[in-house]
PDB file of N, CA and C in Angstrom:
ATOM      1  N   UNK A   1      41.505 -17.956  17.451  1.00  0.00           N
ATOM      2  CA  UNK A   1      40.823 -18.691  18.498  1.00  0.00           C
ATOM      3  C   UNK A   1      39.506 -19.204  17.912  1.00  0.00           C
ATOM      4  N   UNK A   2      39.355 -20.359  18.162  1.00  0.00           N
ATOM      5  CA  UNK A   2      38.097 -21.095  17.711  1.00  0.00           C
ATOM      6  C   UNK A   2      36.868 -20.348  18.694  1.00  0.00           C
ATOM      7  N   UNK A   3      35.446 -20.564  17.945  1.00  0.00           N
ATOM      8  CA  UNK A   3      34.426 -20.485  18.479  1.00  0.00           C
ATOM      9  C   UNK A   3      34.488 -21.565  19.905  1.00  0.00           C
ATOM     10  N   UNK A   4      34.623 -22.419  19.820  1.00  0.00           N
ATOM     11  CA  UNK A   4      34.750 -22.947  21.167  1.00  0.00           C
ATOM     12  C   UNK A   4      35.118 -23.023  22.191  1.00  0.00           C
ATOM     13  N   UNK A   5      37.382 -22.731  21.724  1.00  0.00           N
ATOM     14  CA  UNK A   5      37.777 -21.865  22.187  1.00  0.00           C
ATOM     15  C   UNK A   5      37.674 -20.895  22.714  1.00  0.00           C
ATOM     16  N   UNK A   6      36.624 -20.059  22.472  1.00  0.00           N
ATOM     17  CA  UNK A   6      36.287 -18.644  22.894  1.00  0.00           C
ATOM     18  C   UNK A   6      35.060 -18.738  24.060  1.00  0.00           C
ATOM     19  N   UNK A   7      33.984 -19.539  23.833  1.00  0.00           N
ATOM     20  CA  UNK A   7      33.337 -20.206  24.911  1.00  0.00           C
ATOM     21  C   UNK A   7      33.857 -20.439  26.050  1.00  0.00           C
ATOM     22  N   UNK A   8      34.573 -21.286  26.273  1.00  0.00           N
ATOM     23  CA  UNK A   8      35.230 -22.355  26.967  1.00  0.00           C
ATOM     24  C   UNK A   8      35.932 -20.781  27.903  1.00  0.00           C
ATOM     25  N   UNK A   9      36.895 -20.194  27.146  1.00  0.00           N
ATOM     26  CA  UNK A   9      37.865 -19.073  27.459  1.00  0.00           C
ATOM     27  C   UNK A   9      36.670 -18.195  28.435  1.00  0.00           C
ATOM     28  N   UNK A  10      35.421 -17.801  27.777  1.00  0.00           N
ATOM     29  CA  UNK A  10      34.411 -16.940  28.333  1.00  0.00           C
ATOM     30  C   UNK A  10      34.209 -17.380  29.499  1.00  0.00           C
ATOM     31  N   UNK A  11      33.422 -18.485  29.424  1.00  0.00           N
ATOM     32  CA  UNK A  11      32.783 -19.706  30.488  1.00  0.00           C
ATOM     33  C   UNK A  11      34.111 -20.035  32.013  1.00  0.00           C
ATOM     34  N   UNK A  12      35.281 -19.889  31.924  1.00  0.00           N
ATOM     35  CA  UNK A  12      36.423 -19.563  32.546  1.00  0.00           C
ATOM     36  C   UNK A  12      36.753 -18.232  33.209  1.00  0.00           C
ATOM     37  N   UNK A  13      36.280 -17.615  32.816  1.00  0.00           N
ATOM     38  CA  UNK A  13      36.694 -16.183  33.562  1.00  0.00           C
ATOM     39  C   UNK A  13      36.214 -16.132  35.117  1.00  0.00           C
ATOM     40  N   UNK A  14      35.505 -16.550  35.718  1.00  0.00           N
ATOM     41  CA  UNK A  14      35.348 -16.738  37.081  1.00  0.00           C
ATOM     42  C   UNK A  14      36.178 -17.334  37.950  1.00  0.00           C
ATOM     43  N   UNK A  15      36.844 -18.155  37.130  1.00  0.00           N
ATOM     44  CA  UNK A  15      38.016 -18.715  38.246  1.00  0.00           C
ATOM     45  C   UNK A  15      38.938 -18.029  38.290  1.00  0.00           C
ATOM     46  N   UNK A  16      39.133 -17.024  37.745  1.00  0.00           N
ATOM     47  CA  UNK A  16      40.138 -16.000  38.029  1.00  0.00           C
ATOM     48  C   UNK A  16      40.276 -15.147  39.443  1.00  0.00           C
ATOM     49  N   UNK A  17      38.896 -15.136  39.619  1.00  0.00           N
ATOM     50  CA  UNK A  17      38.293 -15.146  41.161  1.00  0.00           C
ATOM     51  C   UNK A  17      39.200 -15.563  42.146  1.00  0.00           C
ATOM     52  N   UNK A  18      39.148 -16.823  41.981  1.00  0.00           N
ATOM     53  CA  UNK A  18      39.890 -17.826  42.914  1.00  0.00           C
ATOM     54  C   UNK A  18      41.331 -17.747  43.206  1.00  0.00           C
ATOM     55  N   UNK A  19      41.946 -17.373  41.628  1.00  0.00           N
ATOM     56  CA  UNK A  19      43.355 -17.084  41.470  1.00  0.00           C
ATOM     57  C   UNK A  19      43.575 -15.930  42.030  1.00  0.00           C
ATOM     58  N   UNK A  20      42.793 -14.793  42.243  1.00  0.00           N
ATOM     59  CA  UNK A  20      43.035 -13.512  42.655  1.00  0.00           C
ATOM     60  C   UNK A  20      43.505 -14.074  44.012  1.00  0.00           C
ATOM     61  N   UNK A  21      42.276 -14.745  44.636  1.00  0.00           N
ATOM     62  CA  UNK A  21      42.582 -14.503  45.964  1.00  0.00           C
ATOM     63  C   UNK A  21      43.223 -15.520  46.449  1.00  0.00           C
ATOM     64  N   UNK A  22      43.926 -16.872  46.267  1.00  0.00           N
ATOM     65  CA  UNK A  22      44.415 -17.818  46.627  1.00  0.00           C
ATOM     66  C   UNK A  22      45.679 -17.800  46.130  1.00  0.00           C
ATOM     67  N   UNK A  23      46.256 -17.058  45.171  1.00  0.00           N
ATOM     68  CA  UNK A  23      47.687 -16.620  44.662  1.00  0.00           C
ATOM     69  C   UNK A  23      47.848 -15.508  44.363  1.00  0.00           C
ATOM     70  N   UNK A  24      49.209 -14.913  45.444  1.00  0.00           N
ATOM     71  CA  UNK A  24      49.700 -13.671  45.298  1.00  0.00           C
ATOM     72  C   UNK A  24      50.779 -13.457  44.189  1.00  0.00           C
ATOM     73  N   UNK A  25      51.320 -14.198  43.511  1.00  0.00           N
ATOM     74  CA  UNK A  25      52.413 -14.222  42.236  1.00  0.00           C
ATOM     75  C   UNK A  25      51.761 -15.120  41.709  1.00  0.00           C
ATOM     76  N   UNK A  26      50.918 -14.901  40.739  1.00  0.00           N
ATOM     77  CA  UNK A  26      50.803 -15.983  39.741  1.00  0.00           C
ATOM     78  C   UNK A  26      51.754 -15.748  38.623  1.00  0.00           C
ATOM     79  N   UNK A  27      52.727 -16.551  38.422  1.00  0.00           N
ATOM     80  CA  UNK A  27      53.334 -17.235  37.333  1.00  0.00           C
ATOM     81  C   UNK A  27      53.246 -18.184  36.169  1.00  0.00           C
ATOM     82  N   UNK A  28      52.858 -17.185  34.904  1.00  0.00           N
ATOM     83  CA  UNK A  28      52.304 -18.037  33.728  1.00  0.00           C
ATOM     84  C   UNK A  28      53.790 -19.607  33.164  1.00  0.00           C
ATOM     85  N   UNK A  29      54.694 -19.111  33.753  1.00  0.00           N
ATOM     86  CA  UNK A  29      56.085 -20.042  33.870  1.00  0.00           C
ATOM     87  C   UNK A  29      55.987 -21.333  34.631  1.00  0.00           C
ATOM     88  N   UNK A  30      55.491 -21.111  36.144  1.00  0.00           N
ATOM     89  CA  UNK A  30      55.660 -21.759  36.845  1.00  0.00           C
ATOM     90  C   UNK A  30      53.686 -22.751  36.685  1.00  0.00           C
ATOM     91  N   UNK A  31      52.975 -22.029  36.242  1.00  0.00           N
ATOM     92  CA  UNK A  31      51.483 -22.306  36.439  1.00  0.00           C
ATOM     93  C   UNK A  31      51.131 -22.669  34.811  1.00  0.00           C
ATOM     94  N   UNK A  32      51.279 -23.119  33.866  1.00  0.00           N
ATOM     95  CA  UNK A  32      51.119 -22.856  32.906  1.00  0.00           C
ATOM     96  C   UNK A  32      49.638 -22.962  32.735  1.00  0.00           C
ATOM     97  N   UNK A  33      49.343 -22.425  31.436  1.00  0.00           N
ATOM     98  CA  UNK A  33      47.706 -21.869  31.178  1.00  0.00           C
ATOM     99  C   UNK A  33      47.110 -23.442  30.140  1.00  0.00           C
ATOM    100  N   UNK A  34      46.274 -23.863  30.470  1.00  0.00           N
ATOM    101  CA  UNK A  34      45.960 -24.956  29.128  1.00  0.00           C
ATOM    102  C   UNK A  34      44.919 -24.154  28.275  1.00  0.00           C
ATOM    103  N   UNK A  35      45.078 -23.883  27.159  1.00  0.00           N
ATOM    104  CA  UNK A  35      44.151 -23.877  26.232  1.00  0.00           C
ATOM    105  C   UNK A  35      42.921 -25.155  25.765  1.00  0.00           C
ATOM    106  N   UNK A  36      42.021 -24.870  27.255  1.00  0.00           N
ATOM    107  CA  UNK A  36      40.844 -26.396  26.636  1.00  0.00           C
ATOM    108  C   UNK A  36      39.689 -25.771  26.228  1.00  0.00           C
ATOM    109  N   UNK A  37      39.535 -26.712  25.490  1.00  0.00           N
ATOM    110  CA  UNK A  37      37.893 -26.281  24.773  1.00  0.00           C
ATOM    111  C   UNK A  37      36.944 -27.252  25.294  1.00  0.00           C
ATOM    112  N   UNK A  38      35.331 -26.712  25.901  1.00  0.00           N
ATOM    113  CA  UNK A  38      34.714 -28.026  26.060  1.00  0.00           C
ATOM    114  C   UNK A  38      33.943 -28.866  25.120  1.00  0.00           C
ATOM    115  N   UNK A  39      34.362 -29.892  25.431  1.00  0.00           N
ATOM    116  CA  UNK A  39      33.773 -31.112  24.751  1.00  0.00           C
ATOM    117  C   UNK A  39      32.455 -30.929  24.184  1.00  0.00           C
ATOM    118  N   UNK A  40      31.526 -30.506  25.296  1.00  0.00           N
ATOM    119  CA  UNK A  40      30.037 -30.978  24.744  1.00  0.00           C
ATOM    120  C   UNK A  40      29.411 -29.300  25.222  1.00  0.00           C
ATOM    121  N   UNK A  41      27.817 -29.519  25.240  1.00  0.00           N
ATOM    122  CA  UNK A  41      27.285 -28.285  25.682  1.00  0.00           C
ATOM    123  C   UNK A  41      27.285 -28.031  27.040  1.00  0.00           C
ATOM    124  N   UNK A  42      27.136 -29.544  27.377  1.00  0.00           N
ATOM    125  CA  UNK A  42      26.843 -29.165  29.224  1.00  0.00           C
ATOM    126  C   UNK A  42      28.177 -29.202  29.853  1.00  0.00           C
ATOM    127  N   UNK A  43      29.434 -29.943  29.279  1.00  0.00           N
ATOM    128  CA  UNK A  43      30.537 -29.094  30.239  1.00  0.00           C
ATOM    129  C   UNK A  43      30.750 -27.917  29.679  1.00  0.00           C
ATOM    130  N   UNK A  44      30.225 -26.986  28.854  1.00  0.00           N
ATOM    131  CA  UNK A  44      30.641 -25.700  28.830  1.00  0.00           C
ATOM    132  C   UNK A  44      29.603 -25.125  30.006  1.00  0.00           C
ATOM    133  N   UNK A  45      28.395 -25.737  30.054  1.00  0.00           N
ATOM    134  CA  UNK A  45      27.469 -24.686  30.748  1.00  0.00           C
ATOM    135  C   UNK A  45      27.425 -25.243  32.304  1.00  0.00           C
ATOM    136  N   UNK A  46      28.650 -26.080  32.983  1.00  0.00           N
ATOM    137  CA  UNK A  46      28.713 -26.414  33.844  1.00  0.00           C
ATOM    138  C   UNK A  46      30.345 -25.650  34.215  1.00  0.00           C
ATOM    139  N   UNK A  47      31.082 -25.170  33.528  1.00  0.00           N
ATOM    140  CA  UNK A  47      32.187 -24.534  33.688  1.00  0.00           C
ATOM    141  C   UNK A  47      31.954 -23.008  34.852  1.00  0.00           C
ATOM    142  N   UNK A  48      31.433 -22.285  34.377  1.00  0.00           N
ATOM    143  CA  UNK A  48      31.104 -20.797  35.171  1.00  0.00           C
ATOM    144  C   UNK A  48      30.078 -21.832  36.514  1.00  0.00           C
ATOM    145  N   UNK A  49      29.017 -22.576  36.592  1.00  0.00           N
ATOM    146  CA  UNK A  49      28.699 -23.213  37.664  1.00  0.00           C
ATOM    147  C   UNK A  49      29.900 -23.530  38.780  1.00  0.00           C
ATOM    148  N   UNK A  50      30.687 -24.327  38.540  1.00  0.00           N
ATOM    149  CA  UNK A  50      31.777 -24.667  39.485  1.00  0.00           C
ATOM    150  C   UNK A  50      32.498 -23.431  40.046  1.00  0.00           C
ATOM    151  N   UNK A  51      33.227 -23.010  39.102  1.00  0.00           N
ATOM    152  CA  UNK A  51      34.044 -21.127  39.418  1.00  0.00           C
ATOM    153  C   UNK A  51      33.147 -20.803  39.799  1.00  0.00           C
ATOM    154  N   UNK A  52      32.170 -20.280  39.493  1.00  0.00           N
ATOM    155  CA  UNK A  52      31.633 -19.404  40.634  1.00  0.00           C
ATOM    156  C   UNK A  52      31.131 -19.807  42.079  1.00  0.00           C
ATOM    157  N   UNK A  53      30.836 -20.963  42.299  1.00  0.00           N
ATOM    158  CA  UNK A  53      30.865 -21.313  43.637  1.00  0.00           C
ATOM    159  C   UNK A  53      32.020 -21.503  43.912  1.00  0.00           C
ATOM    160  N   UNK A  54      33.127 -21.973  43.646  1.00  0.00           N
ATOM    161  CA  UNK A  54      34.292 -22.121  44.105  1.00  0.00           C
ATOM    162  C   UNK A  54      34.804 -20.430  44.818  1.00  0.00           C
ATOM    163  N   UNK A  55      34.784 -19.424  43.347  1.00  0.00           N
ATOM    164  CA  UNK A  55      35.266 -17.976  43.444  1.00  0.00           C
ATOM    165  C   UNK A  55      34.056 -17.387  44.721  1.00  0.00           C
ATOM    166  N   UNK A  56      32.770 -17.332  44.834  1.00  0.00           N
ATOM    167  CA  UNK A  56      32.196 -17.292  46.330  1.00  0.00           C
ATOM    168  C   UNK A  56      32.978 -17.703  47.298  1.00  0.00           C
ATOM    169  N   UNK A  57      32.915 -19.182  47.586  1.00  0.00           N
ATOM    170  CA  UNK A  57      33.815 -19.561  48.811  1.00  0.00           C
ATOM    171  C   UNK A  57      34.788 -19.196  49.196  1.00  0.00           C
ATOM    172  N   UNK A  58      35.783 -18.748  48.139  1.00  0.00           N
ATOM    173  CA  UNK A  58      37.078 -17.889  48.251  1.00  0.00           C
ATOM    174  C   UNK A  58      37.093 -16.481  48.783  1.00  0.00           C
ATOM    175  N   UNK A  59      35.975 -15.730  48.110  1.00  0.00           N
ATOM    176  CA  UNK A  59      36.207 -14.648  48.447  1.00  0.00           C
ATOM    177  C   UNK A  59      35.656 -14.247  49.746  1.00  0.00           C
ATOM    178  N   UNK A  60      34.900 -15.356  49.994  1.00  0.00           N
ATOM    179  CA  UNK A  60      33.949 -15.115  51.807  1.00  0.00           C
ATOM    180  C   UNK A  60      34.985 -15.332  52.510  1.00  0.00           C
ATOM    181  N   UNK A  61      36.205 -15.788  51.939  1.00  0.00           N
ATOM    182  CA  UNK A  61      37.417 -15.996  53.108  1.00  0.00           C
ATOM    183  C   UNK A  61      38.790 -14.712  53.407  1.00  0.00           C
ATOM    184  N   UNK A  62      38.114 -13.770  52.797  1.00  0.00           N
ATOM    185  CA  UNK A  62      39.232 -12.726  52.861  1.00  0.00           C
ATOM    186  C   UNK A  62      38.820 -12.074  53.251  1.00  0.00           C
ATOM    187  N   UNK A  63      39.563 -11.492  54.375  1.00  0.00           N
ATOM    188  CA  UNK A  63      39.396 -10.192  55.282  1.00  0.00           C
ATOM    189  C   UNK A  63      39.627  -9.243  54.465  1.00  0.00           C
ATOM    190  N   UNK A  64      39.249  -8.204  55.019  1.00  0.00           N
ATOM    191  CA  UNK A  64      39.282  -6.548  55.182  1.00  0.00           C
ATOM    192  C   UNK A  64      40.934  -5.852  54.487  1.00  0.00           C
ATOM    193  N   UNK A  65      42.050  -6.740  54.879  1.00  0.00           N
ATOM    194  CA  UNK A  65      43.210  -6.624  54.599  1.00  0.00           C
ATOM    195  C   UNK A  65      43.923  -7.013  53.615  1.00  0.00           C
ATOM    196  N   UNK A  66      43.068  -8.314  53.184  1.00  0.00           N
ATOM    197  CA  UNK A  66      43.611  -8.826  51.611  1.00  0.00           C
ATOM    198  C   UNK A  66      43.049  -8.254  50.512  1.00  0.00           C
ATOM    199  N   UNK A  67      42.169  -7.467  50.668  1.00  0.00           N
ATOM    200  CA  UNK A  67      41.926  -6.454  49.898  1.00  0.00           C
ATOM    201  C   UNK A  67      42.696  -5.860  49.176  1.00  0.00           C
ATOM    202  N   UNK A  68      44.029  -4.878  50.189  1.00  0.00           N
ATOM    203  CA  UNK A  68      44.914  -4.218  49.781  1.00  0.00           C
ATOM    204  C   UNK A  68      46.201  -5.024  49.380  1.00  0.00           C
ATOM    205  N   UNK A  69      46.334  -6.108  49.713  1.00  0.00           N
ATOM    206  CA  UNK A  69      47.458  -7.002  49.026  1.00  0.00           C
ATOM    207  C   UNK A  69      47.504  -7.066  47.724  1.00  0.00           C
ATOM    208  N   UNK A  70      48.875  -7.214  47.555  1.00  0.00           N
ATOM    209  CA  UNK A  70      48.675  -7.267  45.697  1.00  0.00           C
ATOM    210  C   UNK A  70      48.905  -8.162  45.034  1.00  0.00           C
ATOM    211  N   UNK A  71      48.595  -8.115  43.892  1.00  0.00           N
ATOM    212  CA  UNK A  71      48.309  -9.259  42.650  1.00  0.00           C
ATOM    213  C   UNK A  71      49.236  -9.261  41.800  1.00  0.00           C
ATOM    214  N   UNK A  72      50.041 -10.606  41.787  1.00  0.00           N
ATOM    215  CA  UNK A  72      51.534 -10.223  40.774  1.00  0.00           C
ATOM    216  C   UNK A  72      51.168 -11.121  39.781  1.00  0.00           C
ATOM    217  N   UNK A  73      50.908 -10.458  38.611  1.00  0.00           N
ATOM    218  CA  UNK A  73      51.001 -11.724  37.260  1.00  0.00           C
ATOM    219  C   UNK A  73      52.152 -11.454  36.636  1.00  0.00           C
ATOM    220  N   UNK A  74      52.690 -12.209  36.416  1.00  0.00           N
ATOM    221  CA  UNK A  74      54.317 -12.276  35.335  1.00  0.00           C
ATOM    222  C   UNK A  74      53.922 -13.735  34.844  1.00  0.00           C
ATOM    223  N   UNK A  75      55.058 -13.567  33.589  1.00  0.00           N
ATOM    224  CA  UNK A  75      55.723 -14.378  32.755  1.00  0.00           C
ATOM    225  C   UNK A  75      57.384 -14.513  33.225  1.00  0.00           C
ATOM    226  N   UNK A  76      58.010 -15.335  34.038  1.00  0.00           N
ATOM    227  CA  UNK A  76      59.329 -15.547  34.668  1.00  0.00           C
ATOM    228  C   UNK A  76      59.532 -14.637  35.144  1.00  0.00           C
ATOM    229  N   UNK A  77      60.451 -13.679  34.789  1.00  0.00           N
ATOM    230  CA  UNK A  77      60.735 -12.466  35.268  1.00  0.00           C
ATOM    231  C   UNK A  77      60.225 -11.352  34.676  1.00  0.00           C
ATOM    232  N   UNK A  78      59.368 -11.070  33.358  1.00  0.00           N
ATOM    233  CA  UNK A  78      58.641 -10.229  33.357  1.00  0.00           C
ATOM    234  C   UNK A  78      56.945 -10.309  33.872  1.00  0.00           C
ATOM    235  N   UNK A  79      57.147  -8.997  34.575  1.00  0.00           N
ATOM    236  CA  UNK A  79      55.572  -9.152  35.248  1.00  0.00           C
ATOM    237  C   UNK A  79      55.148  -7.716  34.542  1.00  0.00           C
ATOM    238  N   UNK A  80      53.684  -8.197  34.168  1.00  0.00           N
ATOM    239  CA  UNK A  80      52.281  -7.866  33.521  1.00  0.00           C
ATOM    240  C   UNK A  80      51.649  -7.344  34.305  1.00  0.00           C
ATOM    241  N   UNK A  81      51.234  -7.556  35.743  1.00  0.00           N
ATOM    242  CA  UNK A  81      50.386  -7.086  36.252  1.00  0.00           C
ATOM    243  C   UNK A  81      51.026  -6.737  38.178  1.00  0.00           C
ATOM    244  N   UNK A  82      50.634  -5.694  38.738  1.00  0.00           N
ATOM    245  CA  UNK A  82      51.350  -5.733  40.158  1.00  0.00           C
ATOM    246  C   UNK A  82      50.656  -4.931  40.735  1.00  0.00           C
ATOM    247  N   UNK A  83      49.043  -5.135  41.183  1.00  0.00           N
ATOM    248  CA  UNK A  83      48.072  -3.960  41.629  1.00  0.00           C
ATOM    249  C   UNK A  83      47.697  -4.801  42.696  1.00  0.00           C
ATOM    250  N   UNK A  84      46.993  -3.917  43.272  1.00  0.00           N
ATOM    251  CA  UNK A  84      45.791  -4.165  44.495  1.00  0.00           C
ATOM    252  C   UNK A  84      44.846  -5.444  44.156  1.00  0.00           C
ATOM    253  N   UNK A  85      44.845  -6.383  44.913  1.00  0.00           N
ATOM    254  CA  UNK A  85      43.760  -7.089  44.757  1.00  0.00           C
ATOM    255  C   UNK A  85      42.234  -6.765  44.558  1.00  0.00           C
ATOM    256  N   UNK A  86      42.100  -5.899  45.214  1.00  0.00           N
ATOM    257  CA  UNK A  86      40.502  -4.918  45.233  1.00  0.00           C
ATOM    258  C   UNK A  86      40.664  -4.306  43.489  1.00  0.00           C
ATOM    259  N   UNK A  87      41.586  -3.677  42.981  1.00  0.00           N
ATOM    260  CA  UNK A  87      41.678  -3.216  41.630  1.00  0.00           C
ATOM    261  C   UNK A  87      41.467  -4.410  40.692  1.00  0.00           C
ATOM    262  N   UNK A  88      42.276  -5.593  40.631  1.00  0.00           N
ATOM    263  CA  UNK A  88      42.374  -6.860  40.254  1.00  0.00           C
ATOM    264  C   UNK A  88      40.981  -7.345  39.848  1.00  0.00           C
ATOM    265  N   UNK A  89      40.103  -7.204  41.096  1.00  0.00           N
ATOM    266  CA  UNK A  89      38.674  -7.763  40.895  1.00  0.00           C
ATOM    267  C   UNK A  89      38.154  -7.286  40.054  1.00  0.00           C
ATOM    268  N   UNK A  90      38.266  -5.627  39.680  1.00  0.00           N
ATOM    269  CA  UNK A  90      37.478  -5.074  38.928  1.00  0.00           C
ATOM    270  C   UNK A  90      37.227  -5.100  37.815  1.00  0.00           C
ATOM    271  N   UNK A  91      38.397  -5.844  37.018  1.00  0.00           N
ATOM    272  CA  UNK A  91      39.081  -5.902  35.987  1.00  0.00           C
ATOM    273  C   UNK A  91      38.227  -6.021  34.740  1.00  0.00           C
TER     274      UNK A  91
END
């Protein structure tokens, strides 16, 4: 993985946020992942800006109950991940 690559990858981890709580099966099959790197300095340092207001707005929208719902990550039919959303966050 490139240095930029790895930025970009870092600078991304907040929208995972979003994915927690707006998809209950995420499917790396059906969703595929892009490997982008950013261009310049300021879309890297504008990347975690967006996700995280986005991942706020999301999570001010879940009750008490989606908490305990769970989080399915797979690849087609093998799945990687099948926990609690509340565990999910912690990650």
């Amino acid at each position: 993985m490139s240095l930029g690559r790895l930025a970009t990858h870092i600078a991304q981890i907040p929208k995972w946020i979003s994915r927690i709580v707006t998809i209950d099966d995420y499917d790396f099959m059906k969703q595929p992942f892009s490997a982008h790197v950013a261009a310049s300095t300021e879309e890297l340092l504008g990347i975690p800006d967006n996700s995280v207001n986005t991942a706020i707005d999301d999570f001010g929208k879940m009750s008490i109950e989606d908490f305990d719902k769970h989080w399915v990550v797979r690849m087609g039919e093998n799945v990687i991940y099948d926990i609690p959303k509340k565990v999910a966050f912690r990650g």
